[in-house]
PDB file of N, CA and C in Angstrom:
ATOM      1  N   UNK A   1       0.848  -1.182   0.000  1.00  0.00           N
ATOM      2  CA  UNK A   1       0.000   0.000   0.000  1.00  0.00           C
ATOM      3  C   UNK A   1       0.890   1.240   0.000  1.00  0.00           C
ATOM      4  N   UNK A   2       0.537   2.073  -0.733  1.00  0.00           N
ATOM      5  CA  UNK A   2       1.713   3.122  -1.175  1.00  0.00           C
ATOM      6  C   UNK A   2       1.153   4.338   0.275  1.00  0.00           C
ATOM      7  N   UNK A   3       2.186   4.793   0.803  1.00  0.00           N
ATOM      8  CA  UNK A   3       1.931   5.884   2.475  1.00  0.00           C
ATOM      9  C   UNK A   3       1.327   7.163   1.525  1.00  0.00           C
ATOM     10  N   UNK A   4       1.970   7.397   0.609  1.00  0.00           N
ATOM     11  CA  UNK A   4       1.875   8.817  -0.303  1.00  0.00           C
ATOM     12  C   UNK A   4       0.250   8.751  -0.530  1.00  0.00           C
ATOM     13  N   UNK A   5      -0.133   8.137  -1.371  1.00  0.00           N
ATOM     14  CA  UNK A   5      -1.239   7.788  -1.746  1.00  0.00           C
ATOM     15  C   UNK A   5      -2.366   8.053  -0.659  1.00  0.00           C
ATOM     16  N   UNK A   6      -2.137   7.265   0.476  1.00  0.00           N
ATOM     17  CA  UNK A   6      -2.897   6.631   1.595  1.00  0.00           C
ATOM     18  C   UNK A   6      -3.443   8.011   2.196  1.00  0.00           C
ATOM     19  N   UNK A   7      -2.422   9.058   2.495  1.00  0.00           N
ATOM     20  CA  UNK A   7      -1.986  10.534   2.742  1.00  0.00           C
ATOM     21  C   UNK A   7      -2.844  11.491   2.088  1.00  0.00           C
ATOM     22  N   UNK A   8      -2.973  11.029   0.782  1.00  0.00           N
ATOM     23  CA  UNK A   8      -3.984  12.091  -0.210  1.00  0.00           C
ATOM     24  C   UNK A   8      -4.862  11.829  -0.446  1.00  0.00           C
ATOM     25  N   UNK A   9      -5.199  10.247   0.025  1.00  0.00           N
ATOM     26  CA  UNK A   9      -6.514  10.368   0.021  1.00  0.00           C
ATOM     27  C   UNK A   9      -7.092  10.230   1.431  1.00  0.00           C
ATOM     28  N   UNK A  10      -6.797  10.580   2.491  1.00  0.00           N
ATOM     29  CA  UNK A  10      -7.145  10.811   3.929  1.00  0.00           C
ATOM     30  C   UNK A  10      -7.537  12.680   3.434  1.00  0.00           C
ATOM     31  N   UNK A  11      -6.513  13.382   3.015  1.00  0.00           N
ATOM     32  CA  UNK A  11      -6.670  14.512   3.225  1.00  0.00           C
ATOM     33  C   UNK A  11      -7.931  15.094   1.848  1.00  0.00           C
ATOM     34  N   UNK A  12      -8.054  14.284   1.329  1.00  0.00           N
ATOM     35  CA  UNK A  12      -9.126  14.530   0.516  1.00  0.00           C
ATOM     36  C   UNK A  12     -10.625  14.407   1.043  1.00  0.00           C
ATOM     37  N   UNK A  13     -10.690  13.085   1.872  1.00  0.00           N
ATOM     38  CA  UNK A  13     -11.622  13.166   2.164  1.00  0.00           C
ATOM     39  C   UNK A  13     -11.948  13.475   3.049  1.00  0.00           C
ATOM     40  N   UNK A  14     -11.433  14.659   3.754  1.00  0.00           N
ATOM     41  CA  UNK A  14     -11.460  15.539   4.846  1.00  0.00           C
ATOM     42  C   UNK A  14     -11.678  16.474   4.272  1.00  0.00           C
ATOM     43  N   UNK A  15     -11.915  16.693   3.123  1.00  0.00           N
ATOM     44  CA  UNK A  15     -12.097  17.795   2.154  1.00  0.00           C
ATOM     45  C   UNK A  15     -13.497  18.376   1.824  1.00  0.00           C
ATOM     46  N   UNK A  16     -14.181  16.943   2.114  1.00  0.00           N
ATOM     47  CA  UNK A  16     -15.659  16.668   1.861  1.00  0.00           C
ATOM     48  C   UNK A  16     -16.581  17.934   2.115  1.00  0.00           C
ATOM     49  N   UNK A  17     -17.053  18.382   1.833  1.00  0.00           N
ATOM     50  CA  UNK A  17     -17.790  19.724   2.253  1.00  0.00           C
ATOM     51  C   UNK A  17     -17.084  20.988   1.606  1.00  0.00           C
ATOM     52  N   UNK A  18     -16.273  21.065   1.407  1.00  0.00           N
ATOM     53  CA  UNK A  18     -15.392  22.491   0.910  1.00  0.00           C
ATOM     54  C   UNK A  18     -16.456  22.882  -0.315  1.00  0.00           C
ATOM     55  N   UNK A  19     -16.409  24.098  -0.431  1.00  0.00           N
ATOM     56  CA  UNK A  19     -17.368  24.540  -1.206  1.00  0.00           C
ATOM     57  C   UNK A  19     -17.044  24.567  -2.989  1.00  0.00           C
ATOM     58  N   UNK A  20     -17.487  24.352  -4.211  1.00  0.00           N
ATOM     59  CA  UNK A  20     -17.040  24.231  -5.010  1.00  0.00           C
ATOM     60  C   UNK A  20     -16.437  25.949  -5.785  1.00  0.00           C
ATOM     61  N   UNK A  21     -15.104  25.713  -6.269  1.00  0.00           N
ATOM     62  CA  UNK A  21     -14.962  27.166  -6.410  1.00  0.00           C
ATOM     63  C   UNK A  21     -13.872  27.316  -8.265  1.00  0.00           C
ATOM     64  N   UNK A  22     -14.235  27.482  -9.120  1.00  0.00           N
ATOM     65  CA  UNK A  22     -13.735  27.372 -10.701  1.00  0.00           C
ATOM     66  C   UNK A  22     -12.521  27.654 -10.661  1.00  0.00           C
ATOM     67  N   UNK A  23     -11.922  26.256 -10.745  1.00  0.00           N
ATOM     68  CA  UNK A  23      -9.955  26.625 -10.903  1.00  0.00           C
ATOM     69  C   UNK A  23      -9.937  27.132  -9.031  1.00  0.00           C
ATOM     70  N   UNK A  24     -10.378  26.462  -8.486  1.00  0.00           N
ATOM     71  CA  UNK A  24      -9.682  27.100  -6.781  1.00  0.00           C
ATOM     72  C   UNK A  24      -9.604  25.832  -6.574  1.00  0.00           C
ATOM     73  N   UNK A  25      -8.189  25.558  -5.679  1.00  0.00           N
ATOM     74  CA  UNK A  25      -7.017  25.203  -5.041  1.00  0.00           C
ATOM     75  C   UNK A  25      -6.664  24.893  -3.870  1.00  0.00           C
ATOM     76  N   UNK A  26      -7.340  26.554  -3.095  1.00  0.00           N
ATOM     77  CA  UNK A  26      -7.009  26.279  -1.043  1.00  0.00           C
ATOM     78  C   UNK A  26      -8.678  25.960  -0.943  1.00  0.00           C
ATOM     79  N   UNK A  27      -8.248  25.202  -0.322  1.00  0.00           N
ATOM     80  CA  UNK A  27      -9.829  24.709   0.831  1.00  0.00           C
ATOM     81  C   UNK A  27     -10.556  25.345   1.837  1.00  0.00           C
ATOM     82  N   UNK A  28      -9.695  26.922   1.746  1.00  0.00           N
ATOM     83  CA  UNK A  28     -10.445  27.474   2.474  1.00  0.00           C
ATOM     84  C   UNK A  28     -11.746  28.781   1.922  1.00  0.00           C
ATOM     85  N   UNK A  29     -11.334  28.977   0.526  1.00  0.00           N
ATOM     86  CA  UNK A  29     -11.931  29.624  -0.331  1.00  0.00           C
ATOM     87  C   UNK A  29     -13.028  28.684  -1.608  1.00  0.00           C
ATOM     88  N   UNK A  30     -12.392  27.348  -1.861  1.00  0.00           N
ATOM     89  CA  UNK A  30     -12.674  26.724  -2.314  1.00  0.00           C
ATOM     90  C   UNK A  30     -12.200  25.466  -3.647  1.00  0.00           C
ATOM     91  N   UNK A  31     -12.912  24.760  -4.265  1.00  0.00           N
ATOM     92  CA  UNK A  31     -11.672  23.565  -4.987  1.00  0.00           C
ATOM     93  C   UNK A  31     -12.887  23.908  -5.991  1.00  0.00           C
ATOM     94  N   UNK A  32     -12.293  22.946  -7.203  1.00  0.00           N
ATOM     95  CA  UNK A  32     -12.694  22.383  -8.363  1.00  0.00           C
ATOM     96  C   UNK A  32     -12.252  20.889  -7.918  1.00  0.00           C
ATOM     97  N   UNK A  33     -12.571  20.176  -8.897  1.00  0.00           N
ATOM     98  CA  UNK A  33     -11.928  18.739  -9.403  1.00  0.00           C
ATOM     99  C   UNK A  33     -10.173  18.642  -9.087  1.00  0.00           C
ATOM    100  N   UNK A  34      -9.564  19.440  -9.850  1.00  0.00           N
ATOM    101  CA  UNK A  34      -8.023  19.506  -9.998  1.00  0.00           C
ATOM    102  C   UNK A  34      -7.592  20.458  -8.991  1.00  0.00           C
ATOM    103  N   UNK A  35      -8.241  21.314  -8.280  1.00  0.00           N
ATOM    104  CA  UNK A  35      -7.999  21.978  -7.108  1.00  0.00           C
ATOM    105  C   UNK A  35      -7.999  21.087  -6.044  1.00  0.00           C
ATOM    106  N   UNK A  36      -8.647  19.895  -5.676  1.00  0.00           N
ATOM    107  CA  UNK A  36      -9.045  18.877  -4.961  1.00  0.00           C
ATOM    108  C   UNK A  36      -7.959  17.911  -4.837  1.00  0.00           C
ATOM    109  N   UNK A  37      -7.322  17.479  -5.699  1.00  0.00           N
ATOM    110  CA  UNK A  37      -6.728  17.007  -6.175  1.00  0.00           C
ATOM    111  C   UNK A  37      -5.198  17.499  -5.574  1.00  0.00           C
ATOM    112  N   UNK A  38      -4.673  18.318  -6.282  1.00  0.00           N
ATOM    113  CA  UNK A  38      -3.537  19.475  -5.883  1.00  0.00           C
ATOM    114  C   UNK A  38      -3.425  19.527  -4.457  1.00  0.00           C
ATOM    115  N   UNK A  39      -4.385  19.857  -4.135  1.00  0.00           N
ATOM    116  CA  UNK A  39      -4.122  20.037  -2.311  1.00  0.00           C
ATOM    117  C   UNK A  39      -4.200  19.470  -1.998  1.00  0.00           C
ATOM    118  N   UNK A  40      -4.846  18.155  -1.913  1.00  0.00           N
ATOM    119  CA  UNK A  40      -4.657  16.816  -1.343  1.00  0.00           C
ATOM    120  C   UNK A  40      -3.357  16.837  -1.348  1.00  0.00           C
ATOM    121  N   UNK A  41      -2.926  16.044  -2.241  1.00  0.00           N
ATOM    122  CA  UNK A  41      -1.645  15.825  -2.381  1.00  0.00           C
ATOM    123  C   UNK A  41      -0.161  16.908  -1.982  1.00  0.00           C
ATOM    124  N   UNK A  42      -0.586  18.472  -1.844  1.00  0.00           N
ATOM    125  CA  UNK A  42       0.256  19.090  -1.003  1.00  0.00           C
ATOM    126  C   UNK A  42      -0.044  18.769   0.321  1.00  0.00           C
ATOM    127  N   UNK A  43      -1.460  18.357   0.834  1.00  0.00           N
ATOM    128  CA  UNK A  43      -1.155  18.589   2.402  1.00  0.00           C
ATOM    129  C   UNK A  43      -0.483  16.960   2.845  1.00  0.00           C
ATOM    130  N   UNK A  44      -0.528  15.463   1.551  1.00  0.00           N
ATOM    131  CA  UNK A  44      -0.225  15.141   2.107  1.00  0.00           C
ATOM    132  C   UNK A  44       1.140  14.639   2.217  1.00  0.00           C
ATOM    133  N   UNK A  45       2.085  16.395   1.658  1.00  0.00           N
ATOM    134  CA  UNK A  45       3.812  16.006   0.902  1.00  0.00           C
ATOM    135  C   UNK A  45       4.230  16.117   0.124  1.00  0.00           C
ATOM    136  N   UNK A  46       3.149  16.021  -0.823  1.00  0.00           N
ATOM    137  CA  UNK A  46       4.166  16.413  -2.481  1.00  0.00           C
ATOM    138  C   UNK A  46       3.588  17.105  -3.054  1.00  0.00           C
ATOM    139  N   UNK A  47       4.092  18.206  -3.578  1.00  0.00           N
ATOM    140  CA  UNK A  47       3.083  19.357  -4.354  1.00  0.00           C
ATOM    141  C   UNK A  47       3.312  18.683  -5.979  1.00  0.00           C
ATOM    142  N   UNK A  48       2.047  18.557  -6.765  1.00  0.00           N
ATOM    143  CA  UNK A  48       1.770  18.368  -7.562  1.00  0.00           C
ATOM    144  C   UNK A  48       2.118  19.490  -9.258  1.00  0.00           C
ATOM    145  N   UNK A  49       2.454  19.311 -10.128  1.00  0.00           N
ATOM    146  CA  UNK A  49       2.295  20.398 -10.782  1.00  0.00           C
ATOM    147  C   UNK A  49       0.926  20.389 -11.399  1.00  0.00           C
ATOM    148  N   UNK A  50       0.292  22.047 -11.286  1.00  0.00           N
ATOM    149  CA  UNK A  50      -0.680  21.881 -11.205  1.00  0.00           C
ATOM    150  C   UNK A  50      -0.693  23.147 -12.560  1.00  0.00           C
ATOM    151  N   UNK A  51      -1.896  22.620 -13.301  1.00  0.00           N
ATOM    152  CA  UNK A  51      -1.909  23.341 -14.534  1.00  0.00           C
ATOM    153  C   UNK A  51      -2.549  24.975 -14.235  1.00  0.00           C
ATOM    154  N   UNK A  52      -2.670  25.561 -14.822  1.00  0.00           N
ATOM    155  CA  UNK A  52      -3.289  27.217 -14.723  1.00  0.00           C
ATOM    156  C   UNK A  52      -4.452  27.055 -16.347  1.00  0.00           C
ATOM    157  N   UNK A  53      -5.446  28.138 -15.693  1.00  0.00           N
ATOM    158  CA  UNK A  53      -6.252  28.156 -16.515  1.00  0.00           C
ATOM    159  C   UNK A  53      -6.324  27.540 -17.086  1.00  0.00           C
ATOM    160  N   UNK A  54      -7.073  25.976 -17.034  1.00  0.00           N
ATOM    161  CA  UNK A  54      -7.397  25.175 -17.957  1.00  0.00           C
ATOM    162  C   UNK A  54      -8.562  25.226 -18.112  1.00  0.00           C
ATOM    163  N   UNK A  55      -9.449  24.659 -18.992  1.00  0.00           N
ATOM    164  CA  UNK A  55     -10.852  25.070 -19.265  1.00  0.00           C
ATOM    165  C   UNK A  55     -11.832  23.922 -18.379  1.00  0.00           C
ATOM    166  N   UNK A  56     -12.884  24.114 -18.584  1.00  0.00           N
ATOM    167  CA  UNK A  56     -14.215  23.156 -18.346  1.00  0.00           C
ATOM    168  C   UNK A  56     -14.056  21.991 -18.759  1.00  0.00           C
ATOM    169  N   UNK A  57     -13.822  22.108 -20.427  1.00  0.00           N
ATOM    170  CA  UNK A  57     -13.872  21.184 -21.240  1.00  0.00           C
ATOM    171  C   UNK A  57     -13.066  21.274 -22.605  1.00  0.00           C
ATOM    172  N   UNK A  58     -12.955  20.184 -23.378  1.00  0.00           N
ATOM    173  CA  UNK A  58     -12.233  20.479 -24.733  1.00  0.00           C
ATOM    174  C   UNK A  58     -11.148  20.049 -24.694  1.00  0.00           C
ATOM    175  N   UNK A  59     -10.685  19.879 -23.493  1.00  0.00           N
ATOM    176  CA  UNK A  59      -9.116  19.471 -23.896  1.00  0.00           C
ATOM    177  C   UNK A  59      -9.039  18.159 -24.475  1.00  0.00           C
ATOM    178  N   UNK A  60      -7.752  17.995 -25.295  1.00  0.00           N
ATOM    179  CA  UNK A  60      -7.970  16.883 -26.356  1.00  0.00           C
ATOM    180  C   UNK A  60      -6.995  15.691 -25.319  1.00  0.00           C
ATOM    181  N   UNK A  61      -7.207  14.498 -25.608  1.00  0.00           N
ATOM    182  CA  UNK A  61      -6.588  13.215 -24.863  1.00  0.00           C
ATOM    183  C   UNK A  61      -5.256  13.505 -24.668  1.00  0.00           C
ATOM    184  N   UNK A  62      -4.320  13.543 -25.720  1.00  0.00           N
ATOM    185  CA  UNK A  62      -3.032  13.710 -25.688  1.00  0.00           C
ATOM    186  C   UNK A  62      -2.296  14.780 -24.403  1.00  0.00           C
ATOM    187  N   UNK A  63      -3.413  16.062 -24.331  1.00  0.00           N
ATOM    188  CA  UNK A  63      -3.058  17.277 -23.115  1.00  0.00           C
ATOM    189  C   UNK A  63      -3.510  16.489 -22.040  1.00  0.00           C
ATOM    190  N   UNK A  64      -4.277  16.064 -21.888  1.00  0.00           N
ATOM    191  CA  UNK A  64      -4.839  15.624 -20.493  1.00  0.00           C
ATOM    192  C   UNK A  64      -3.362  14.246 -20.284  1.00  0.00           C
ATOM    193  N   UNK A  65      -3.564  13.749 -21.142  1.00  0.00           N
ATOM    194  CA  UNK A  65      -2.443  12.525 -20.564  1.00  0.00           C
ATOM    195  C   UNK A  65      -1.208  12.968 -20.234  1.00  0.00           C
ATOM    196  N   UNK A  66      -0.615  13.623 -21.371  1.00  0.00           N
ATOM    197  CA  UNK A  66       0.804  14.599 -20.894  1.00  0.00           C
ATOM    198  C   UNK A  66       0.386  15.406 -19.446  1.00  0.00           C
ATOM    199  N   UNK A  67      -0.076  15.911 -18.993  1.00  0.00           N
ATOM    200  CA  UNK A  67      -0.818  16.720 -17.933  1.00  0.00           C
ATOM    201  C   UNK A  67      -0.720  15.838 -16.744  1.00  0.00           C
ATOM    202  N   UNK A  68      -1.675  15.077 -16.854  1.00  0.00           N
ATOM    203  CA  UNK A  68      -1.171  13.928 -15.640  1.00  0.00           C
ATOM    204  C   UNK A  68       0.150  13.028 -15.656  1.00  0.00           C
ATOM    205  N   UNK A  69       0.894  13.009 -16.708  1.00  0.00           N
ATOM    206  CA  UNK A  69       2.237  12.451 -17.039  1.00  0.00           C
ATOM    207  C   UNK A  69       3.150  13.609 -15.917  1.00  0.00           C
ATOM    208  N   UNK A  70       3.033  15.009 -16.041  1.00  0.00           N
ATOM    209  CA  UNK A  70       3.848  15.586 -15.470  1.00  0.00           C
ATOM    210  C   UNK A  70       3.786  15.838 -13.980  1.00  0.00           C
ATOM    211  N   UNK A  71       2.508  15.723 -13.369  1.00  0.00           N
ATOM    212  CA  UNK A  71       2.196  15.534 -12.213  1.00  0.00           C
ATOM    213  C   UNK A  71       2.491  14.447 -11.382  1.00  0.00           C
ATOM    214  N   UNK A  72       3.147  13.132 -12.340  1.00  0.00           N
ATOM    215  CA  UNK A  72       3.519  12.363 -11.724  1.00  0.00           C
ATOM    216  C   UNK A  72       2.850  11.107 -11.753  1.00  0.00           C
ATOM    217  N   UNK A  73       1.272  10.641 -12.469  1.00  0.00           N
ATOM    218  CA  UNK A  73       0.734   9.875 -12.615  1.00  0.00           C
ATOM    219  C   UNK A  73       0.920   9.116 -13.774  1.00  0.00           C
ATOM    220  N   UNK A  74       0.840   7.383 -13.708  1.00  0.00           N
ATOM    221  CA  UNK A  74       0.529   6.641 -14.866  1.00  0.00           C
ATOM    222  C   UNK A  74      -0.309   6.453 -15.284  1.00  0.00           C
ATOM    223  N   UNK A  75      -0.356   5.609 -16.084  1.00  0.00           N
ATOM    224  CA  UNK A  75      -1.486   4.395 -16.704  1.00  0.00           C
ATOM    225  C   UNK A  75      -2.365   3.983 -15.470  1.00  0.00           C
ATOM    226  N   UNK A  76      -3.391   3.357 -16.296  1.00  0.00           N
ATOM    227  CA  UNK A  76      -4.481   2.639 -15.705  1.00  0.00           C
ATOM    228  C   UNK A  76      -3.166   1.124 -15.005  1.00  0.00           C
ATOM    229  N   UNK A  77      -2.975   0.799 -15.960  1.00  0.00           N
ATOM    230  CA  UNK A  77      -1.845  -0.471 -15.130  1.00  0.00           C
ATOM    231  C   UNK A  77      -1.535  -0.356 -14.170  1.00  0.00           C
ATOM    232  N   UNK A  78      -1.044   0.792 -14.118  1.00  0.00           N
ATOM    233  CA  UNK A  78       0.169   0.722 -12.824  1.00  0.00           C
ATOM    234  C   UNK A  78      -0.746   1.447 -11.878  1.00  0.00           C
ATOM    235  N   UNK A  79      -2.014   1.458 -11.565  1.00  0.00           N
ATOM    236  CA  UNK A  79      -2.531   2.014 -10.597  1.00  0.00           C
ATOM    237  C   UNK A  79      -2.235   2.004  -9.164  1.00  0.00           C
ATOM    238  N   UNK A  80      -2.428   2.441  -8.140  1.00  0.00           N
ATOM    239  CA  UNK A  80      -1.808   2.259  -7.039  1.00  0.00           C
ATOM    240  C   UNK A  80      -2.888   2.613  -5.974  1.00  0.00           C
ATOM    241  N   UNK A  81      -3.361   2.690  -4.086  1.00  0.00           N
ATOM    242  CA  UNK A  81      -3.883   2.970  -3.753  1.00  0.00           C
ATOM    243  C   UNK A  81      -3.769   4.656  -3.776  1.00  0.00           C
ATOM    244  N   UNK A  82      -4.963   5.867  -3.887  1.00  0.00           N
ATOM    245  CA  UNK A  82      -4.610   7.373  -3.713  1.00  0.00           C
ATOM    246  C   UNK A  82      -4.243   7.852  -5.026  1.00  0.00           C
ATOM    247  N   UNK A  83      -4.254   6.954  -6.082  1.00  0.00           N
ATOM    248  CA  UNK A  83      -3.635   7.482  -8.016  1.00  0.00           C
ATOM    249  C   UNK A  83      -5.632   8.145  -7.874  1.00  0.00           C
ATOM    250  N   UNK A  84      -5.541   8.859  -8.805  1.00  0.00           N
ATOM    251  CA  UNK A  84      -6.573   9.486  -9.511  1.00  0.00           C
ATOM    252  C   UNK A  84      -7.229   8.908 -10.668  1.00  0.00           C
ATOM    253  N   UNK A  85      -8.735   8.796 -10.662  1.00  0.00           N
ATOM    254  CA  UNK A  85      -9.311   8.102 -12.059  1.00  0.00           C
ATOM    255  C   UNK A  85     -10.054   9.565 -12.373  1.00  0.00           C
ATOM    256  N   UNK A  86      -9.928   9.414 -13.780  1.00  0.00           N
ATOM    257  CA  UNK A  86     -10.206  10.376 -14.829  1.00  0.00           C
ATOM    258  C   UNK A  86     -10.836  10.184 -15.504  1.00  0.00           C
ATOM    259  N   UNK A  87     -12.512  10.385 -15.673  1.00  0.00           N
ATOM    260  CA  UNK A  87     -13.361  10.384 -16.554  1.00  0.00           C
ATOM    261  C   UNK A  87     -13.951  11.274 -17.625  1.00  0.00           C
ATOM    262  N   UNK A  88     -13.668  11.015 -18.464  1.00  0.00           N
ATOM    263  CA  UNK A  88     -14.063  12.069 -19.732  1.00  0.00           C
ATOM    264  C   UNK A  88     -15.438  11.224 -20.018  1.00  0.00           C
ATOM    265  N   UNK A  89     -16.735  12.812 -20.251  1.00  0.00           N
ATOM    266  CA  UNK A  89     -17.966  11.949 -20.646  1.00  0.00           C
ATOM    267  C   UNK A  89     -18.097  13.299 -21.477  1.00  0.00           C
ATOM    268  N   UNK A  90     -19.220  12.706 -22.330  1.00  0.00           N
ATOM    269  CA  UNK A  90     -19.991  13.778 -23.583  1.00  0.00           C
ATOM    270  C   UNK A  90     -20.678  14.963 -22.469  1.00  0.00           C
ATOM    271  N   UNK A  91     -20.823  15.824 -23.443  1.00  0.00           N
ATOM    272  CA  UNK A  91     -21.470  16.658 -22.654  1.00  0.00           C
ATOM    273  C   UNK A  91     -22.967  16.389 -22.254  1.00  0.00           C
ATOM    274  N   UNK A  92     -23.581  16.743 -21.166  1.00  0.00           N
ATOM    275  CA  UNK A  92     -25.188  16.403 -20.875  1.00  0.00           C
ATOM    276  C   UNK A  92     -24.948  14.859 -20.401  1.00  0.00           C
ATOM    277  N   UNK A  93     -24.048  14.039 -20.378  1.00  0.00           N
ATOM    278  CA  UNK A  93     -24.354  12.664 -19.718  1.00  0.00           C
ATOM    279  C   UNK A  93     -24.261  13.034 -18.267  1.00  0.00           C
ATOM    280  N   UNK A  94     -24.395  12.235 -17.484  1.00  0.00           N
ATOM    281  CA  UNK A  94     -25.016  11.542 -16.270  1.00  0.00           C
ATOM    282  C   UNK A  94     -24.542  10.723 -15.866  1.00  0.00           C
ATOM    283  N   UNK A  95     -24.131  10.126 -14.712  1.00  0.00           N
ATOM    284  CA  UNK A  95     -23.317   8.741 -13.922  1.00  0.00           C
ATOM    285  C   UNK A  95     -24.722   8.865 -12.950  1.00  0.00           C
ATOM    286  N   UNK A  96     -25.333   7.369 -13.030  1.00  0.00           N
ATOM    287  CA  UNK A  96     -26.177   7.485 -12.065  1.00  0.00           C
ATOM    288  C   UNK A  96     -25.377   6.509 -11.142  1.00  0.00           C
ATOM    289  N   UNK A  97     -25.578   6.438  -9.734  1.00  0.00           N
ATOM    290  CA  UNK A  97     -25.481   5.340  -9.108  1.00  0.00           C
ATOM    291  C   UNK A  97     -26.370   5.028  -7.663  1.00  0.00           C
TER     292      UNK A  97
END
C-alpha cells in the first residue's frame, strides 16, 4: 500500500464539504476537481504540478495525458492505492449510481 497515496486520500476526504470554487485550489476559499486534487496531495507532501487556466472542457486526450504524465501519474496499469481516475464523458451525460 503506497503511504503517499494513503496521505492524499485521507486529506481529501477531509475535504468533503469544501465549497465548489472554478480553478480554486485552497480549501479554504474553495476547490474544483483539480484543485481537490492538488491540495490533497500538497497537504499530504508532495506538491503536484498543477496546470493554470485550464478550461471546463475540450481538452484533447493527448493534453490531459501529458498533464497527468507531469504531475507524476501513470497508466491505468500501474494504478496504485490514492492514483486518480479520470473520466471524460460527452457533454449532458449523467453517472447514475
Amino acid at each position: 500500500m503506497d503511504e503517499l497515496g494513503c496521505r492524499a486520500f485521507a486529506a481529501a476526504r477531509a475535504m468533503v464539504g469544501v465549497r465548489f470554487r472554478l480553478q480554486g485550489s485552497d480549501p479554504a476559499t474553495g476547490l474544483d476537481c483539480v484543485g481537490l486534487v492538488w491540495a490533497a496531495y500538497a497537504v499530504a507532501g508532495k506538491r503536484l504540478v498543477r496546470p493554470g487556466d485550464y478550461p471546463l472542457r475540450g481538452w484533447a486526450q493527448g493534453r490531459v495525458e501529458a498533464g497527468l504524465a507531469d504531475a507524476g501519474f501513470g497508466p491505468v496499469a500501474d494504478r496504485r492505492v490514492g492514483d486518480v481516475a479520470l473520466f471524460a464523458l460527452a457533454a449532458g451525460s449523467f453517472i447514475w449510481g
